[in-house]
PDB file of N, CA and C in Angstrom:
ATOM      1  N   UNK A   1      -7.518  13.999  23.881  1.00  0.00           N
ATOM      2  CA  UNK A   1      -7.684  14.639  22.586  1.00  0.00           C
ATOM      3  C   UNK A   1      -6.581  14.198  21.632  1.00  0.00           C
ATOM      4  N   UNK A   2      -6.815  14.329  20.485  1.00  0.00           N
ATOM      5  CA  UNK A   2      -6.014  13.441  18.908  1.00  0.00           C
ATOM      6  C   UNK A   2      -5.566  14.697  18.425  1.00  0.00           C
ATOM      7  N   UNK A   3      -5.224  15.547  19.056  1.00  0.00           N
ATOM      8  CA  UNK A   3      -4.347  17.213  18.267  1.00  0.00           C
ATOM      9  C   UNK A   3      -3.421  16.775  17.629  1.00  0.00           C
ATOM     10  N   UNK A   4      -3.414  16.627  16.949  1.00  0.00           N
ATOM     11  CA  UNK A   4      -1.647  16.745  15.599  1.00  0.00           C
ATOM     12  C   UNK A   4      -1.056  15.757  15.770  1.00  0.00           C
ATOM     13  N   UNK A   5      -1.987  14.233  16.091  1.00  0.00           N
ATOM     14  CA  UNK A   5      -1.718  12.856  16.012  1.00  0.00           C
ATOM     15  C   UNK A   5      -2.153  12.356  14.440  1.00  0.00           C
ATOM     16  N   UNK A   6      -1.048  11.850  13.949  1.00  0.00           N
ATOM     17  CA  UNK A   6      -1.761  11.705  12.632  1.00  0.00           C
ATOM     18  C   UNK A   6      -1.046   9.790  12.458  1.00  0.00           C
ATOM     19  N   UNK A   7      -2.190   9.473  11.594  1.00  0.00           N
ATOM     20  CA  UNK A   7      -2.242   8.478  11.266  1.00  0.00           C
ATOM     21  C   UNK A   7      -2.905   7.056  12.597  1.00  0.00           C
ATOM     22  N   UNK A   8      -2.780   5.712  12.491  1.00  0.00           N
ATOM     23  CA  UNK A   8      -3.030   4.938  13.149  1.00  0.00           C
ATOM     24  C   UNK A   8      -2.496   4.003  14.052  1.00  0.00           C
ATOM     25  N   UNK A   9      -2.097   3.986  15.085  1.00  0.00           N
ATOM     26  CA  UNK A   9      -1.136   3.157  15.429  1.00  0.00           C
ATOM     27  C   UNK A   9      -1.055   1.414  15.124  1.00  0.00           C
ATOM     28  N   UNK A  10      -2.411   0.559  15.030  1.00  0.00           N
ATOM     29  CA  UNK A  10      -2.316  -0.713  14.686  1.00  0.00           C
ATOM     30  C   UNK A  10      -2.180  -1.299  15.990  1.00  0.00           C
ATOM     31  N   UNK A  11      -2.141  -0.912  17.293  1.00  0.00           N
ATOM     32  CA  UNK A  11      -1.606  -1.449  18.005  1.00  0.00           C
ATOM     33  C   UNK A  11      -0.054  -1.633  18.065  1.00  0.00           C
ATOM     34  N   UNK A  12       0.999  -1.477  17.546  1.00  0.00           N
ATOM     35  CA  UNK A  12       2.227  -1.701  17.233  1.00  0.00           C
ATOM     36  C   UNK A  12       2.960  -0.854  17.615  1.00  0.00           C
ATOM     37  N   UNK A  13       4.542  -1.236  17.561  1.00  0.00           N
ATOM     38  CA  UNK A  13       5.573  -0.109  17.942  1.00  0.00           C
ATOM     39  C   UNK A  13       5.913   0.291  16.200  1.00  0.00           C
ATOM     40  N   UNK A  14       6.546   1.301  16.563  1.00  0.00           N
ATOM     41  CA  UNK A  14       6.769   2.196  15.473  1.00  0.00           C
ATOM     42  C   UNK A  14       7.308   1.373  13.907  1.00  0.00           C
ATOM     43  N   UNK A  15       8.453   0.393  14.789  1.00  0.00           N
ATOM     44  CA  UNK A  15       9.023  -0.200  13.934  1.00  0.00           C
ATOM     45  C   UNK A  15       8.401  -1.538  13.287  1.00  0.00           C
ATOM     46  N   UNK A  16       7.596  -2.063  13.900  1.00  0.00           N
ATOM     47  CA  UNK A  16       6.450  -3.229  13.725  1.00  0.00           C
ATOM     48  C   UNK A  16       5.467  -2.696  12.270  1.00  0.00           C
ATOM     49  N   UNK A  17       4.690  -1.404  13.012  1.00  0.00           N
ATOM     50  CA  UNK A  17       3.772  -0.995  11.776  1.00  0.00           C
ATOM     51  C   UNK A  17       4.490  -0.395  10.705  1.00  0.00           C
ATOM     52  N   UNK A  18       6.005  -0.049  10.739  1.00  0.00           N
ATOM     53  CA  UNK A  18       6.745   0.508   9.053  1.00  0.00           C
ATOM     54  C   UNK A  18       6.920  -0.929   8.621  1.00  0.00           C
ATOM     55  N   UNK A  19       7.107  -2.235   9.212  1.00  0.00           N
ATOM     56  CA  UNK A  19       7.673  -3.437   8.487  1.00  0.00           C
ATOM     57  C   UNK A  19       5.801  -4.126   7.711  1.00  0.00           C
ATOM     58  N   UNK A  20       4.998  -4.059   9.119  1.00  0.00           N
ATOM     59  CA  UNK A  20       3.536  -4.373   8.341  1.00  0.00           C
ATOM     60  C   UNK A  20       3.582  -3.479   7.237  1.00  0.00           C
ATOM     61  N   UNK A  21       3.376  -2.152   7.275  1.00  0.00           N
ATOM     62  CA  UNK A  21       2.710  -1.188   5.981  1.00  0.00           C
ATOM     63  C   UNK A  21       3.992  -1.696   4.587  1.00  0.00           C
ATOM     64  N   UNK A  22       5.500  -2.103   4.923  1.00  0.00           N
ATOM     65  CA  UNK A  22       6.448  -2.347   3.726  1.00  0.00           C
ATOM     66  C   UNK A  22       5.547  -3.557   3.345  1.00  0.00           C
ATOM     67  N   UNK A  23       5.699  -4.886   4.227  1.00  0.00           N
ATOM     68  CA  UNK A  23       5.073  -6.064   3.600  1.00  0.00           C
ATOM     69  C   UNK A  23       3.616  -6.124   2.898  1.00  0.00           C
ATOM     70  N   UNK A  24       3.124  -5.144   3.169  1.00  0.00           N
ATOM     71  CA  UNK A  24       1.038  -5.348   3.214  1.00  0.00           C
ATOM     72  C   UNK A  24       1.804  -4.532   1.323  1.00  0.00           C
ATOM     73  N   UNK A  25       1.989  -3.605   1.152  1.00  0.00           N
ATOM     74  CA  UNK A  25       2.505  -2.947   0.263  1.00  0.00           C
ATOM     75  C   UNK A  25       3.642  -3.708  -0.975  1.00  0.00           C
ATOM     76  N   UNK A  26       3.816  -4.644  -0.660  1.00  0.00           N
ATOM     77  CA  UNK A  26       4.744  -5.729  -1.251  1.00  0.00           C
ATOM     78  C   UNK A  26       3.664  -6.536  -1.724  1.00  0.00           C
ATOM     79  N   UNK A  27       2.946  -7.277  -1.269  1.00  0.00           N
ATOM     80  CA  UNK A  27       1.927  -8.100  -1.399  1.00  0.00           C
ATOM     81  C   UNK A  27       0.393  -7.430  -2.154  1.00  0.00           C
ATOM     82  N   UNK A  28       0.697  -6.411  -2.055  1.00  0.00           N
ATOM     83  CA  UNK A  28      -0.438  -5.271  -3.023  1.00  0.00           C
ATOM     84  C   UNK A  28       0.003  -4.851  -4.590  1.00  0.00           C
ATOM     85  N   UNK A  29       1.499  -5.191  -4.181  1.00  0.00           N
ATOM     86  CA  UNK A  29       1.955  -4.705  -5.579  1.00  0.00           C
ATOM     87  C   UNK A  29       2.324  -6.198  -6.009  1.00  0.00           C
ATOM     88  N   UNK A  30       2.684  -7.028  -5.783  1.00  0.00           N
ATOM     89  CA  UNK A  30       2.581  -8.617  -6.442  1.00  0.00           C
ATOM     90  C   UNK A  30       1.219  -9.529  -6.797  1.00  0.00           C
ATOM     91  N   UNK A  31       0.425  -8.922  -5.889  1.00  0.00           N
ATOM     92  CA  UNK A  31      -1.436  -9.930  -6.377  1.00  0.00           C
ATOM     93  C   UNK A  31      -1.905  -8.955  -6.922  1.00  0.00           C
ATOM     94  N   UNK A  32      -1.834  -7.453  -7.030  1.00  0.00           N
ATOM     95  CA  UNK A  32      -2.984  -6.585  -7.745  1.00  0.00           C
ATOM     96  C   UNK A  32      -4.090  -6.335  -6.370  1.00  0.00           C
ATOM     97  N   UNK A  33      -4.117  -6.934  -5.537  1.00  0.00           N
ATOM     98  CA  UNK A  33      -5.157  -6.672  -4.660  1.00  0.00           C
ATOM     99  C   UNK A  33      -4.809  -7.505  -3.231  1.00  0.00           C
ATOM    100  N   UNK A  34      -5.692  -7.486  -2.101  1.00  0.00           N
ATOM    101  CA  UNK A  34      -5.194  -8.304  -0.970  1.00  0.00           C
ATOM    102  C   UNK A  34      -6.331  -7.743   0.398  1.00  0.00           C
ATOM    103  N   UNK A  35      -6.318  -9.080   0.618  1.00  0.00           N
ATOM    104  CA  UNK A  35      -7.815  -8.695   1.774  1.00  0.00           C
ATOM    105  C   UNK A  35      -7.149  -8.400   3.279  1.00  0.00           C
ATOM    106  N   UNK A  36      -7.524  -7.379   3.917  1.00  0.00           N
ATOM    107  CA  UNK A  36      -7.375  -7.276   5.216  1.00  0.00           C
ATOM    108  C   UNK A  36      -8.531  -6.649   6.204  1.00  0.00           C
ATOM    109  N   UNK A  37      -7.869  -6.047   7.112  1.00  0.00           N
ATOM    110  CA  UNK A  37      -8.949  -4.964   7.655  1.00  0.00           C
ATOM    111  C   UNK A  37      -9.079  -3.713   7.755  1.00  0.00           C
ATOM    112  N   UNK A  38     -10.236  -3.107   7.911  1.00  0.00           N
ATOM    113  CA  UNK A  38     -10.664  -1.274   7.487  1.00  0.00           C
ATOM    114  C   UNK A  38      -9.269  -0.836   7.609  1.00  0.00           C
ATOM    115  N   UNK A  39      -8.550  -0.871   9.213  1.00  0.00           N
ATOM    116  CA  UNK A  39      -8.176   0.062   9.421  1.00  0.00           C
ATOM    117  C   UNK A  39      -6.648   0.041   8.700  1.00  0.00           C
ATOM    118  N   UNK A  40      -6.203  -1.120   8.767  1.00  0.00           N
ATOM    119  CA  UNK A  40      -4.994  -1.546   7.648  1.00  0.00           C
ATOM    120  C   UNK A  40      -4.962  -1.057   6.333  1.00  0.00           C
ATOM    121  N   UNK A  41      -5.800  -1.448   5.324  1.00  0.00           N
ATOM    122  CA  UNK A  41      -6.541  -0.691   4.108  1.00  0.00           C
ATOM    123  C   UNK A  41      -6.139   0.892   4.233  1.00  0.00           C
ATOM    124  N   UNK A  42      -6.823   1.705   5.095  1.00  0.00           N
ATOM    125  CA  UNK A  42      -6.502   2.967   5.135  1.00  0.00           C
ATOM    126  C   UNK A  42      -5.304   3.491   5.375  1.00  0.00           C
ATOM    127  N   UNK A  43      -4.238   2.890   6.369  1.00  0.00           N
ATOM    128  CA  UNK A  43      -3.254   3.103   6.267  1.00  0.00           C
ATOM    129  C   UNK A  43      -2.101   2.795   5.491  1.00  0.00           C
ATOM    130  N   UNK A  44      -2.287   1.656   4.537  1.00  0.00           N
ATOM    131  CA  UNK A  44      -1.721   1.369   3.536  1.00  0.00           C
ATOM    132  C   UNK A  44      -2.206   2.426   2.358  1.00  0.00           C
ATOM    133  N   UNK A  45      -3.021   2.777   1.939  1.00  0.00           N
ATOM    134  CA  UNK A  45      -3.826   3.545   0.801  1.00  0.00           C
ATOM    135  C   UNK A  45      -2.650   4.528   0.459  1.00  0.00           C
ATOM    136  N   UNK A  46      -2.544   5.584   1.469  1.00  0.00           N
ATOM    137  CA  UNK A  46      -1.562   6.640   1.003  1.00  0.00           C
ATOM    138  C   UNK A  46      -0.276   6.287   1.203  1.00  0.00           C
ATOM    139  N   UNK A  47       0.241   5.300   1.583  1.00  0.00           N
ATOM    140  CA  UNK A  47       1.523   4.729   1.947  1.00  0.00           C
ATOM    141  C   UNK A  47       1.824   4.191   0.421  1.00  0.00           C
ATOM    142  N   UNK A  48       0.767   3.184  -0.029  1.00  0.00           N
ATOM    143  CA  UNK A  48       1.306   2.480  -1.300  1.00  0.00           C
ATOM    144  C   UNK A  48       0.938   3.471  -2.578  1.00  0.00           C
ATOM    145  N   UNK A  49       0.124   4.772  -2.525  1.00  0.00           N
ATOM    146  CA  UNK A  49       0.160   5.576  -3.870  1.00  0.00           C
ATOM    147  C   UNK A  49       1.110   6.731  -3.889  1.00  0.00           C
ATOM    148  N   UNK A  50       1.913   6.705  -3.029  1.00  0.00           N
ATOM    149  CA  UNK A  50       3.211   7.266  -2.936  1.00  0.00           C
ATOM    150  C   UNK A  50       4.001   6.824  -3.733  1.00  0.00           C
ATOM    151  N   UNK A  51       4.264   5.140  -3.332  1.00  0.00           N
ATOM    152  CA  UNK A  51       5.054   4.541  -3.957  1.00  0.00           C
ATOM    153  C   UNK A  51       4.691   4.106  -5.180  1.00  0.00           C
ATOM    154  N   UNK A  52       3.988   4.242  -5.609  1.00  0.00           N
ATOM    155  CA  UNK A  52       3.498   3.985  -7.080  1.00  0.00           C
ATOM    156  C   UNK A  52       3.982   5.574  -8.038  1.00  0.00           C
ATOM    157  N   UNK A  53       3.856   6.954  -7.564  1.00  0.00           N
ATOM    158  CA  UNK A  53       3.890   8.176  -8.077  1.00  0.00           C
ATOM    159  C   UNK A  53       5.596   8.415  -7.633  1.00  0.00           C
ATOM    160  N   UNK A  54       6.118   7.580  -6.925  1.00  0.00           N
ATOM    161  CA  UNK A  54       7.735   7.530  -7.169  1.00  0.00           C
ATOM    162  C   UNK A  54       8.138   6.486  -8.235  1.00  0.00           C
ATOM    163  N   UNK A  55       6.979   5.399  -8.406  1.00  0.00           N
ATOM    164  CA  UNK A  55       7.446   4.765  -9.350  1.00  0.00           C
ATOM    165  C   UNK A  55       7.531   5.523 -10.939  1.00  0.00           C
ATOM    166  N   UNK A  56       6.311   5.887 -10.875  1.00  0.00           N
ATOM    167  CA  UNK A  56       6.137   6.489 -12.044  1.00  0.00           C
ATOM    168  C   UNK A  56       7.429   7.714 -12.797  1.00  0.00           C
ATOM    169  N   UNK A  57       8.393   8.073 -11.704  1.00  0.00           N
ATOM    170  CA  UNK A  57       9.439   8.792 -12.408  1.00  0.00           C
ATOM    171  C   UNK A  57      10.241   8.377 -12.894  1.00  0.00           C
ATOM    172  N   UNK A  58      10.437   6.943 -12.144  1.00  0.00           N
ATOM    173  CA  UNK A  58      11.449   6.023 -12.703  1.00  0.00           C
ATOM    174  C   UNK A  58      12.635   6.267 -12.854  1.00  0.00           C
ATOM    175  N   UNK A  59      13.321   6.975 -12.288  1.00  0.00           N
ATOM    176  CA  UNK A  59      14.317   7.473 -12.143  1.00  0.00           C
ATOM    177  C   UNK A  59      15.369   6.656 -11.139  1.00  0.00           C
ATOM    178  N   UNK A  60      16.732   6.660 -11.356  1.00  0.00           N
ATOM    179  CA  UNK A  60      17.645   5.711 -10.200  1.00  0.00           C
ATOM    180  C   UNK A  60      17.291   6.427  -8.794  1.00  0.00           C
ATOM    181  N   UNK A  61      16.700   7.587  -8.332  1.00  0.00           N
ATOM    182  CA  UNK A  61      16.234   7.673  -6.909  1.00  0.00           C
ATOM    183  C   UNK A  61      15.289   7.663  -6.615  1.00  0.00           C
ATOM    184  N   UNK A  62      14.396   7.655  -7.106  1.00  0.00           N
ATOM    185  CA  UNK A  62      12.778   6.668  -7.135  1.00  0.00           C
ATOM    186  C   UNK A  62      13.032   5.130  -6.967  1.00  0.00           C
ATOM    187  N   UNK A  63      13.877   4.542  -7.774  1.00  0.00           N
ATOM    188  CA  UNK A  63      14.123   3.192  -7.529  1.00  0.00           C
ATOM    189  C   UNK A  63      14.914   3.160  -5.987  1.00  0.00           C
ATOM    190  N   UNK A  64      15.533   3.467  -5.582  1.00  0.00           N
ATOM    191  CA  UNK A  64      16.271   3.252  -4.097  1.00  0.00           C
ATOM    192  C   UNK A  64      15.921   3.805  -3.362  1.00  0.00           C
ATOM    193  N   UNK A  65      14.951   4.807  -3.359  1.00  0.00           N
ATOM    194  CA  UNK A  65      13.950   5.066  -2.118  1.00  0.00           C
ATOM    195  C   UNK A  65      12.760   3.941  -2.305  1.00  0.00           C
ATOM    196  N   UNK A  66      12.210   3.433  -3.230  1.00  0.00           N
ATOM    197  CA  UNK A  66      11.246   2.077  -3.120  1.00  0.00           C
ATOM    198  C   UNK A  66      12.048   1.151  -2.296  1.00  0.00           C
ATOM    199  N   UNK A  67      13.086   0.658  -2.888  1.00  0.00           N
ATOM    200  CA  UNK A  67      13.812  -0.566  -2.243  1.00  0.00           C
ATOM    201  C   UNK A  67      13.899  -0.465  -1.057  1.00  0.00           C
ATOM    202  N   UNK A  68      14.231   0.966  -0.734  1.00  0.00           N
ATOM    203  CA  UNK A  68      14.494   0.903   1.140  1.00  0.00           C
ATOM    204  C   UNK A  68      13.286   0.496   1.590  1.00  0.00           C
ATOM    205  N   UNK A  69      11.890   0.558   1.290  1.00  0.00           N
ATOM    206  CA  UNK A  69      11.098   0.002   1.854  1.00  0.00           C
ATOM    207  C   UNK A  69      10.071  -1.394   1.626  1.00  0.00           C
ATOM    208  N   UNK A  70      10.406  -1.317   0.207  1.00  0.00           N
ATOM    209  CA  UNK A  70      10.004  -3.109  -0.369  1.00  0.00           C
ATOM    210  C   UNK A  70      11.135  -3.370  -0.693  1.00  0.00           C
ATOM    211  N   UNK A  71      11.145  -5.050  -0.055  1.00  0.00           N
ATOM    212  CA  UNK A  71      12.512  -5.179   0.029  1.00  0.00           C
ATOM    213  C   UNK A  71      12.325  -6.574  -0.760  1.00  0.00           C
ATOM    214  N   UNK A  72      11.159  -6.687  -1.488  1.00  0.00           N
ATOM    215  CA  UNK A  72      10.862  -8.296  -2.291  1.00  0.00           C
ATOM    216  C   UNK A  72      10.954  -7.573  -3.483  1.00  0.00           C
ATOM    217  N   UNK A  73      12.331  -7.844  -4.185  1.00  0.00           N
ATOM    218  CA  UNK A  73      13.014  -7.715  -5.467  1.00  0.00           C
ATOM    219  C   UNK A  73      11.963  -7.724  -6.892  1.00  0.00           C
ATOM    220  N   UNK A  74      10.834  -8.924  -6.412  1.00  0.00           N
ATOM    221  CA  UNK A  74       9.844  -8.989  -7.839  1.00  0.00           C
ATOM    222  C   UNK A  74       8.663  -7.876  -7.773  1.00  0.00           C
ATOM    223  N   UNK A  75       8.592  -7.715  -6.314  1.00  0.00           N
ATOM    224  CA  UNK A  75       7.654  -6.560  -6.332  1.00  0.00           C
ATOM    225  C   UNK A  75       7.793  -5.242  -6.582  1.00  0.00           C
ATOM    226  N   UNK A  76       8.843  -4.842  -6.546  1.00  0.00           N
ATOM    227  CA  UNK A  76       9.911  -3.543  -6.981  1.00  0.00           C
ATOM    228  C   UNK A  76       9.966  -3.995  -8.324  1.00  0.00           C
ATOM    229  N   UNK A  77      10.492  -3.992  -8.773  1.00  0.00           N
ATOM    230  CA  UNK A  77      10.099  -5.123 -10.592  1.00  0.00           C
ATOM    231  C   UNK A  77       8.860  -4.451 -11.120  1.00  0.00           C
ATOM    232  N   UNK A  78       8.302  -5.360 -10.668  1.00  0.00           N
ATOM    233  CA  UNK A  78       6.668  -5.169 -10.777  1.00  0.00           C
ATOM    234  C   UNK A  78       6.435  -3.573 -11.090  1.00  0.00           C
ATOM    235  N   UNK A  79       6.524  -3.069  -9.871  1.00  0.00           N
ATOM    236  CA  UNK A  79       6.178  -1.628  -9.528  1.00  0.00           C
ATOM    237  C   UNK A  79       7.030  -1.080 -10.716  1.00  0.00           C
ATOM    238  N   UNK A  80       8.006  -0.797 -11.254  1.00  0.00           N
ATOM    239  CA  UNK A  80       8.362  -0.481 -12.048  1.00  0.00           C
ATOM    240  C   UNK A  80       7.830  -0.417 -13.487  1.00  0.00           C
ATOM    241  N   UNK A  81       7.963  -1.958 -13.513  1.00  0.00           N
ATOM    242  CA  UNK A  81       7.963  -2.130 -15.156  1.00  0.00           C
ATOM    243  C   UNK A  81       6.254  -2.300 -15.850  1.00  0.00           C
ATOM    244  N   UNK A  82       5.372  -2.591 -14.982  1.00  0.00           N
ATOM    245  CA  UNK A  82       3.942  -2.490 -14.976  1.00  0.00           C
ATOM    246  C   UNK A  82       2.976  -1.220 -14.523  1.00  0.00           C
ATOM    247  N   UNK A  83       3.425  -1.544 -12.941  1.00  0.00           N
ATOM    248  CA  UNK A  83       2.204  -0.614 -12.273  1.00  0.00           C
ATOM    249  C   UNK A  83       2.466   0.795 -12.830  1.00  0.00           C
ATOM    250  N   UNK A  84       3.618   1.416 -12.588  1.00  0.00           N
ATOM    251  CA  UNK A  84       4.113   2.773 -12.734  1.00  0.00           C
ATOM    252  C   UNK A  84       3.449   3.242 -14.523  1.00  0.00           C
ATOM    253  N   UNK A  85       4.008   2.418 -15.013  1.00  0.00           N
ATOM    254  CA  UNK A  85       3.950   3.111 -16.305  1.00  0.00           C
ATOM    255  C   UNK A  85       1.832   2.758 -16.419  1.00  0.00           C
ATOM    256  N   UNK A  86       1.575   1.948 -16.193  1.00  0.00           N
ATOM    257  CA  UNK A  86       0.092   1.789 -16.474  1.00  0.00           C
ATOM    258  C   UNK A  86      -0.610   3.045 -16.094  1.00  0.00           C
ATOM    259  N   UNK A  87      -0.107   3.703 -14.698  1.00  0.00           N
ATOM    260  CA  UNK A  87      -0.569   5.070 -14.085  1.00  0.00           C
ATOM    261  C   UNK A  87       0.045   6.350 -14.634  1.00  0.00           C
ATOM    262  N   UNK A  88       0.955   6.207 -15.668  1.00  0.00           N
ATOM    263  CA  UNK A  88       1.404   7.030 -15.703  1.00  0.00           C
ATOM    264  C   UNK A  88       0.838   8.423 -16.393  1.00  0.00           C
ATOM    265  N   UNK A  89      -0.679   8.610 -17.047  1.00  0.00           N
ATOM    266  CA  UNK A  89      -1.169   9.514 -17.097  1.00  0.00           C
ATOM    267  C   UNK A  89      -2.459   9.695 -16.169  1.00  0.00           C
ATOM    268  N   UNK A  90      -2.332   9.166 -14.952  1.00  0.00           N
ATOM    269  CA  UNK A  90      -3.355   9.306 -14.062  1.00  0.00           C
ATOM    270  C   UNK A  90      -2.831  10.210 -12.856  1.00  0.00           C
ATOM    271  N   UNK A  91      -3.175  11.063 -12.340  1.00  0.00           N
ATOM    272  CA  UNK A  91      -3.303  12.135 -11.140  1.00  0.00           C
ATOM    273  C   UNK A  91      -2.722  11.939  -9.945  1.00  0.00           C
ATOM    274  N   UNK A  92      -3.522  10.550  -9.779  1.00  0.00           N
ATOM    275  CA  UNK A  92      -3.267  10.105  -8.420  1.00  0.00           C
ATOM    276  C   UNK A  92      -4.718   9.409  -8.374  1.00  0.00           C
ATOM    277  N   UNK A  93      -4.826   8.911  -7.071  1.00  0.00           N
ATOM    278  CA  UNK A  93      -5.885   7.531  -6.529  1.00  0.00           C
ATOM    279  C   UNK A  93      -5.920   5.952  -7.690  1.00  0.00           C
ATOM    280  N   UNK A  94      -4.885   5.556  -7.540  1.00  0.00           N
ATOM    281  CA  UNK A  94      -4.602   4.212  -7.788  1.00  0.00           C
ATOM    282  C   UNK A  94      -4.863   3.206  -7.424  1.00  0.00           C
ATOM    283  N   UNK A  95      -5.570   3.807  -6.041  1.00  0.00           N
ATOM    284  CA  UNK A  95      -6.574   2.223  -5.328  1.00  0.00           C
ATOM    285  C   UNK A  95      -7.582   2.650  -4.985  1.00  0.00           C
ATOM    286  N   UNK A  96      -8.245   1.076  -4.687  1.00  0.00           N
ATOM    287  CA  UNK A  96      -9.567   1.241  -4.435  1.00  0.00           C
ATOM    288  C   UNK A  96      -9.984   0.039  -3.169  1.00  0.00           C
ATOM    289  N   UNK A  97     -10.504   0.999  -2.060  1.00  0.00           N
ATOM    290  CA  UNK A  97     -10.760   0.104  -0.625  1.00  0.00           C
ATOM    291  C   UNK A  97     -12.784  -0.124  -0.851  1.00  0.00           C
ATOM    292  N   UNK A  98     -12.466  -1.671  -0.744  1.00  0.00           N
ATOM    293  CA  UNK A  98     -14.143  -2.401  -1.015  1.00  0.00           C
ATOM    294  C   UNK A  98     -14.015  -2.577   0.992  1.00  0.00           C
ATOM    295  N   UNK A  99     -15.283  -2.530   1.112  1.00  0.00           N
ATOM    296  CA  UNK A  99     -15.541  -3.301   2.470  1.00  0.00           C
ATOM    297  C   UNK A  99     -15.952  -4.611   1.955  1.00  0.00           C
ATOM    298  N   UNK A 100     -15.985  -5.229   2.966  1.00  0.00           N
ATOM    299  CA  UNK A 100     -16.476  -6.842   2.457  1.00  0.00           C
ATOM    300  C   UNK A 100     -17.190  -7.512   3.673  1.00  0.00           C
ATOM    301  N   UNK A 101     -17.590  -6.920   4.735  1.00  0.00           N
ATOM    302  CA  UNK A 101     -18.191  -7.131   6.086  1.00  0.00           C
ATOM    303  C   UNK A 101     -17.339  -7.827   6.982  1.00  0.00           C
ATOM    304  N   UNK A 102     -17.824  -8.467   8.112  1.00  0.00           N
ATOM    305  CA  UNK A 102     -16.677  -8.675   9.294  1.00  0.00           C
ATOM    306  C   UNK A 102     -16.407  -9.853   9.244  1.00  0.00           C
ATOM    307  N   UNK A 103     -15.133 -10.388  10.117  1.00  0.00           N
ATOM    308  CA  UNK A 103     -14.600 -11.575  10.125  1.00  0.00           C
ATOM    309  C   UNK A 103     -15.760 -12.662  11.052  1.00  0.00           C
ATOM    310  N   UNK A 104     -15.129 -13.714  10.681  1.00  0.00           N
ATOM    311  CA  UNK A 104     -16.005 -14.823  11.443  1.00  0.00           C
ATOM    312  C   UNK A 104     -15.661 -14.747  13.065  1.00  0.00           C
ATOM    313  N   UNK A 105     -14.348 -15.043  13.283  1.00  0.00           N
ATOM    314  CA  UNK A 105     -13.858 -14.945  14.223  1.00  0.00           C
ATOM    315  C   UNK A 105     -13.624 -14.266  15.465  1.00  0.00           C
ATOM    316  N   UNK A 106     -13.027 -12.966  15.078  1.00  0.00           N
ATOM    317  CA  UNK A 106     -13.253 -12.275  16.046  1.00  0.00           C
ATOM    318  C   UNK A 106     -13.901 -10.541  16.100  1.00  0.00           C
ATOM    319  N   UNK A 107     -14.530 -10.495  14.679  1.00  0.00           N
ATOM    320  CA  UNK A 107     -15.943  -9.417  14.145  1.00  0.00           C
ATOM    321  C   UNK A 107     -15.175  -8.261  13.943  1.00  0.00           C
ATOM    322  N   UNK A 108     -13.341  -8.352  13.166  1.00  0.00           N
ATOM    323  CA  UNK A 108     -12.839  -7.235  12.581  1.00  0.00           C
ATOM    324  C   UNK A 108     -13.526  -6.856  11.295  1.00  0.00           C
ATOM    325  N   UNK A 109     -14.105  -5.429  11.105  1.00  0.00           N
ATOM    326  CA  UNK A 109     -14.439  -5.443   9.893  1.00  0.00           C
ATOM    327  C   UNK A 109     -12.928  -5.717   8.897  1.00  0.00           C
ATOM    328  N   UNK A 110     -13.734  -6.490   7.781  1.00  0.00           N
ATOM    329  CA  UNK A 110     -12.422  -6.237   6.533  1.00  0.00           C
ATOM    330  C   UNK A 110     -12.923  -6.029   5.081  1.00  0.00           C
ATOM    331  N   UNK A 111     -11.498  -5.587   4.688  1.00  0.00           N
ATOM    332  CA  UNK A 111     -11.526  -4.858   3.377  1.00  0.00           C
ATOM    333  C   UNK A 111     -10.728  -5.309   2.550  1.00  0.00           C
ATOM    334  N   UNK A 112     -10.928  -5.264   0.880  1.00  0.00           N
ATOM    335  CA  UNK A 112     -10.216  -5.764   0.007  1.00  0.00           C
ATOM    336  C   UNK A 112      -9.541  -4.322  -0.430  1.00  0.00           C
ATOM    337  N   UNK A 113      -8.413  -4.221  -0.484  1.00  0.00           N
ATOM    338  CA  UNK A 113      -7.802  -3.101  -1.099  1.00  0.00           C
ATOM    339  C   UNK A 113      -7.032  -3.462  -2.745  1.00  0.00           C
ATOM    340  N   UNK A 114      -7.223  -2.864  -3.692  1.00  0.00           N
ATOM    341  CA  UNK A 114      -7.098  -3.256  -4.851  1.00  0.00           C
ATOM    342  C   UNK A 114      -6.286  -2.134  -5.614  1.00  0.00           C
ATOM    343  N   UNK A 115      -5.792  -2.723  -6.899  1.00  0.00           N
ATOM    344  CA  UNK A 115      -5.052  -1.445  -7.523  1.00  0.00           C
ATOM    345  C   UNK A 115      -6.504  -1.390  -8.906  1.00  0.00           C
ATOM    346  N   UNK A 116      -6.519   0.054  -9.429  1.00  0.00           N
ATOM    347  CA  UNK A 116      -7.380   0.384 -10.326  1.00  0.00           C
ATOM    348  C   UNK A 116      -6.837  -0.613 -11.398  1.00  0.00           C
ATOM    349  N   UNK A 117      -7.761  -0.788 -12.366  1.00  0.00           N
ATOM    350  CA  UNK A 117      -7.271  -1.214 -13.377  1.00  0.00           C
ATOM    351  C   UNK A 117      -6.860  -0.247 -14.608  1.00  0.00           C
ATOM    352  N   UNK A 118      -6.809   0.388 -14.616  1.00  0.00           N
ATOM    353  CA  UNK A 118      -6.473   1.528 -15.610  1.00  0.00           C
ATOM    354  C   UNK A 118      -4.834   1.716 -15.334  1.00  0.00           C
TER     355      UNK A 118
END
């Protein structure tokens, strides 16, 4: 039974899936969008609109709690001086997960995860 297990493991150790979800989240906030799979997508979703609604305060501890976890200088940038303020009269849900059907290879479904355009 899954009692008061939350979230996904990825297969990974603890410290593996915080460095995937920083990088996948780095690379979401530098292309605007980025293809992976279902289950990646979902666990990035609330990971990276966190960091977008810390961006949005913009404040010097909003900025150094981002950094501790994107650690690519233009994407912190980014997140700042674009994404944040573009959201900044929106609620919350800043992305948007497309399916796109399964891989060739070895039949992971995948997904494009994207930032709204608004």
């Amino acid at each position: 039974m899954r009692h008061r297990v939350k979230g996904r493991s990825l297969s990974r150790t603890a410290a593996h899936r915080r460095a995937l979800l920083n990088n996948l989240a780095a690379s979401l906030f530098t292309h605007g969008g980025i293809e992976t799979t279902v289950a990646k997508a979902k666990e990035l979703r609330p990971f990276a609109e966190r960091l977008i609604t810390l961006a949005r305060r913009g404040d010097l501890s909003a900025r150094r709690r981002i950094e501790r976890r994107i650690r690519d200088r233009k994407a912190a940038d980014k997140l700042f001086k674009e994404i944040g303020p573009r959201f900044a009269s929106r609620p919350g849900g800043y992305t948007r997960i497309l399916k796109l059907g399964h891989r060739q290879g070895d039949g992971a479904e995948l997904a494009r995860i994207e930032l709204l355009a608004e």
